[in-house]
C-alpha atoms as a PDB file:
ATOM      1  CA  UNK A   1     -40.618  35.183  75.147  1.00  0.00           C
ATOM      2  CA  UNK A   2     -41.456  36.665  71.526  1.00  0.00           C
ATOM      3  CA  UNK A   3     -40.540  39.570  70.622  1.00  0.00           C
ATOM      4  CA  UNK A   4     -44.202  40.725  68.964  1.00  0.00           C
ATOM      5  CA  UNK A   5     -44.847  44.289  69.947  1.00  0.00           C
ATOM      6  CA  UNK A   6     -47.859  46.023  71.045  1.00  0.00           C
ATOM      7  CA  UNK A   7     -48.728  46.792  67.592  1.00  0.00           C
ATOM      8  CA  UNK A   8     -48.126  43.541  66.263  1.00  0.00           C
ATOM      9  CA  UNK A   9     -50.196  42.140  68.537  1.00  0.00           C
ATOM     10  CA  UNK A  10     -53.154  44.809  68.035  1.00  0.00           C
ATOM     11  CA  UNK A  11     -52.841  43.927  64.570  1.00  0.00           C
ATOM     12  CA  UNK A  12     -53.636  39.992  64.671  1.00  0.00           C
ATOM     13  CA  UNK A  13     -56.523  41.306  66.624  1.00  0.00           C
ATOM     14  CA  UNK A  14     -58.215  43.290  64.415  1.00  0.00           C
ATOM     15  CA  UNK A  15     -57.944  41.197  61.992  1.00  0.00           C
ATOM     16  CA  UNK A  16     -59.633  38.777  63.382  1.00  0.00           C
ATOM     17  CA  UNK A  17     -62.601  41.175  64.598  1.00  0.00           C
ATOM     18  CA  UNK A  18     -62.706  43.382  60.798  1.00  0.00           C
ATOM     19  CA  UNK A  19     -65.174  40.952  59.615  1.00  0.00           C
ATOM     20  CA  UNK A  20     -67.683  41.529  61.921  1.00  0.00           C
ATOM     21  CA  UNK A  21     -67.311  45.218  62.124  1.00  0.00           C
ATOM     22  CA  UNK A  22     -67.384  45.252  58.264  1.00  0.00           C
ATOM     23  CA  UNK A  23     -70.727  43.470  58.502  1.00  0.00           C
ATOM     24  CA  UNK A  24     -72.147  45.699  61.040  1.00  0.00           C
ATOM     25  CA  UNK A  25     -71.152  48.758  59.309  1.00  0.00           C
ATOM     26  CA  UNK A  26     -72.855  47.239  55.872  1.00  0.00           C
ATOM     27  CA  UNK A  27     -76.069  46.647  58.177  1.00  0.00           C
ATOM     28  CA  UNK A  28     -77.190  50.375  57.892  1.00  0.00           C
ATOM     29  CA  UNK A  29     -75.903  51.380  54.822  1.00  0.00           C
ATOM     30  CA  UNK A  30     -74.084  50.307  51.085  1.00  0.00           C
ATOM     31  CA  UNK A  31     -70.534  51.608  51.646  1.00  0.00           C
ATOM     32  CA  UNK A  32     -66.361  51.861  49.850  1.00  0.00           C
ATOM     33  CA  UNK A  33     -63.806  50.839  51.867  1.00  0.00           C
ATOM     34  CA  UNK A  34     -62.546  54.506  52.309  1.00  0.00           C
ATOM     35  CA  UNK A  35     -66.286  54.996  54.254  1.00  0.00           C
ATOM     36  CA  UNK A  36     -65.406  51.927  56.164  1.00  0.00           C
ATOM     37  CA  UNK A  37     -62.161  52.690  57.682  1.00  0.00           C
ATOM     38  CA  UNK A  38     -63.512  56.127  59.042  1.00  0.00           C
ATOM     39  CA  UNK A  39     -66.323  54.754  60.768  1.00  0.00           C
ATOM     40  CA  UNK A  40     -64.608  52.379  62.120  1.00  0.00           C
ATOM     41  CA  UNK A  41     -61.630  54.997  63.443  1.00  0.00           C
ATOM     42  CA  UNK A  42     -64.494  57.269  64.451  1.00  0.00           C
ATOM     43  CA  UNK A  43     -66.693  55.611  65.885  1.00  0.00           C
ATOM     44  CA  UNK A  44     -64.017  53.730  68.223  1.00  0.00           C
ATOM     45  CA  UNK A  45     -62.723  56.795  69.469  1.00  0.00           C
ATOM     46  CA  UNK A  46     -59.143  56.273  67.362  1.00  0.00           C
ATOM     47  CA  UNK A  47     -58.655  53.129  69.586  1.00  0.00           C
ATOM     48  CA  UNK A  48     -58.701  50.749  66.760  1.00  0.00           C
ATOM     49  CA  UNK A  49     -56.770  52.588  63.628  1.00  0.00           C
ATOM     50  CA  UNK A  50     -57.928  50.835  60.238  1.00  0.00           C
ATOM     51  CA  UNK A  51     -56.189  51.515  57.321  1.00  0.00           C
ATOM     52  CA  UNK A  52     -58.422  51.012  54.371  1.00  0.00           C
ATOM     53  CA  UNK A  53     -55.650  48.508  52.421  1.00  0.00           C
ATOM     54  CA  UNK A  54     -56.723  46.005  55.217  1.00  0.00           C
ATOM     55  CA  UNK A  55     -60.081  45.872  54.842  1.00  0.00           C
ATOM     56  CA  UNK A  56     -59.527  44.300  51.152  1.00  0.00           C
ATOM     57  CA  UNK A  57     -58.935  40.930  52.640  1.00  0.00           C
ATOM     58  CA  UNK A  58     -61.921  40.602  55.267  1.00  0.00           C
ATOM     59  CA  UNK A  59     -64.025  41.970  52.591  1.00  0.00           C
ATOM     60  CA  UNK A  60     -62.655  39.370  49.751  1.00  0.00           C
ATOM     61  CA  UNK A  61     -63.226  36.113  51.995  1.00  0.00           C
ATOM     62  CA  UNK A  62     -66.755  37.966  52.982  1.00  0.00           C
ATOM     63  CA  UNK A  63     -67.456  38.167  48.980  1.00  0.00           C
ATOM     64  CA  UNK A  64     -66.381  34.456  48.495  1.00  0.00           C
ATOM     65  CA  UNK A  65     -68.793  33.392  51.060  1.00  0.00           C
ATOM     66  CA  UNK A  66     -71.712  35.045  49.444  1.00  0.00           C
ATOM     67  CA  UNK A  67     -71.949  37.754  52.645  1.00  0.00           C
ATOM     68  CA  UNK A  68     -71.137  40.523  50.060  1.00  0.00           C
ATOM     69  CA  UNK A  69     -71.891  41.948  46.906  1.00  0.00           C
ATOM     70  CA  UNK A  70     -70.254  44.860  45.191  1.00  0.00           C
ATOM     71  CA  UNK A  71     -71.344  47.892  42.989  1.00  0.00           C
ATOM     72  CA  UNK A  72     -69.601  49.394  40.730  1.00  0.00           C
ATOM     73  CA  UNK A  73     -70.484  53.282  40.640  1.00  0.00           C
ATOM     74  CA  UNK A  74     -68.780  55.931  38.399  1.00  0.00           C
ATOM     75  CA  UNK A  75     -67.789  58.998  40.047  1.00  0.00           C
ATOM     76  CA  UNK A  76     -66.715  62.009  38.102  1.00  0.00           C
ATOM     77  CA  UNK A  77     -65.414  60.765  34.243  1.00  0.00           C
ATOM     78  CA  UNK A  78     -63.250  58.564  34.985  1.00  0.00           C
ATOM     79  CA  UNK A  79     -62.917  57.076  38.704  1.00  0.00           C
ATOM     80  CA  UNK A  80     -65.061  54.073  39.799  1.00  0.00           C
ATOM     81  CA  UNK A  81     -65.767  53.611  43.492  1.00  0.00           C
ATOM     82  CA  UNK A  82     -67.302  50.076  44.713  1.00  0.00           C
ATOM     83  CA  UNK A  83     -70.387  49.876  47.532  1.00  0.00           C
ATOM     84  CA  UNK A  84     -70.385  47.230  49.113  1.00  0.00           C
ATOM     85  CA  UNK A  85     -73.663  45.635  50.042  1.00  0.00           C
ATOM     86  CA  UNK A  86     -74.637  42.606  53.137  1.00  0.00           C
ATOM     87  CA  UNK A  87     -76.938  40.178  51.648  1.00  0.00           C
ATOM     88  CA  UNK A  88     -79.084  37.984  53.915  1.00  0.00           C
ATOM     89  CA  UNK A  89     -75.838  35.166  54.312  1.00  0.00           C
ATOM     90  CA  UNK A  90     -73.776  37.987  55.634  1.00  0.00           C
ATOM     91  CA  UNK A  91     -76.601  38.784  58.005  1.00  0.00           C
ATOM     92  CA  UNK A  92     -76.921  35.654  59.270  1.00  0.00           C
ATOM     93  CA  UNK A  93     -73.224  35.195  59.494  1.00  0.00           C
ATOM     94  CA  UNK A  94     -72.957  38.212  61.674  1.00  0.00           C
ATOM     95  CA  UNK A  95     -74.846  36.982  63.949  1.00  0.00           C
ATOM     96  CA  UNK A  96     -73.397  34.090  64.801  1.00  0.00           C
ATOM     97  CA  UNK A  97     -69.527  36.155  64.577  1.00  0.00           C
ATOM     98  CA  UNK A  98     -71.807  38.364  66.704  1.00  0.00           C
ATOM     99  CA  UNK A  99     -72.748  35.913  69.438  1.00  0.00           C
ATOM    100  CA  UNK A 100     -69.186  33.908  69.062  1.00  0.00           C
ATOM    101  CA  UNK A 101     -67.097  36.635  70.067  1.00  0.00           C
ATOM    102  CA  UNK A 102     -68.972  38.122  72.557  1.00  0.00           C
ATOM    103  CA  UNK A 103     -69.372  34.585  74.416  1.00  0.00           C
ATOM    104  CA  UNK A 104     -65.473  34.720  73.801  1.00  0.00           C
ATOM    105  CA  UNK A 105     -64.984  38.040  74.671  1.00  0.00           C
ATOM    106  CA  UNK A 106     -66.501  37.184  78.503  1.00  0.00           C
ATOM    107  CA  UNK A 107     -64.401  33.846  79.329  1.00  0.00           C
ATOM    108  CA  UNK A 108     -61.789  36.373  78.396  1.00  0.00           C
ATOM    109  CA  UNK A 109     -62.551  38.792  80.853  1.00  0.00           C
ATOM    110  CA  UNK A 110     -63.165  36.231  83.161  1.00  0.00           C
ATOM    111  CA  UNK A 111     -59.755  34.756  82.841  1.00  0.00           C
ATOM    112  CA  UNK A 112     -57.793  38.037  82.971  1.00  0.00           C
ATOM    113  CA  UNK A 113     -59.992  39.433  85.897  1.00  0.00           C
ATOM    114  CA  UNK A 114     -59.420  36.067  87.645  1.00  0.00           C
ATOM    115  CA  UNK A 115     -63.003  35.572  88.585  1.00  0.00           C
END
């Protein structure tokens, strides 16, 4: 048996999933990682607790498949904050992330409710 615990495990889940949510979030609106992490705590009711640091990597393999772009925007004299934007790949790749992990996401359920 390994010795992962709960939260080990929770992570290597998430990470798997942050693309998509990243994408969905960038669907309605530009956004900085900061925004991203609190929607994503908020709107999941707490049950999935992202830390903005580990968004970075989603959102760097998203950029080097052309599903991102960034802007850089200054804020106050001295600070820069970056939007991040979904262009029309990152649509398109949501949607199939979309429809692959919810076709997943039921032969799961179907295994673990033994139907």
């Amino acid at each position: 048996m390994h010795n992962n615990t709960i939260s080990e495990i929770e992570e290597n889940l998430k990470r798997g999933i942050l693309e998509m949510l990243i994408l969905k979030l960038l669907c309605e609106e530009d956004l900085y990682g900061y925004q991203m992490a609190d929607i994503i705590n908020t709107k999941s009711g707490g049950k999935l607790n992202v830390k903005e640091g580990s968004l970075y990597g989603p959102i760097y393999r998203l950029m080097e498949k052309n599903c991102l772009s960034e802007t850089r925007v200054l804020v106050g004299k001295r600070r820069t904050r970056i939007y991040f934007h979904i262009e029309q790949t990152g649509r398109e790749y949501l949607k199939k992330l979309t429809e692959t992990y919810l076709r997943m996401n039921e032969g799961i359920l179907q295994i673990i409710k033994n139907e």
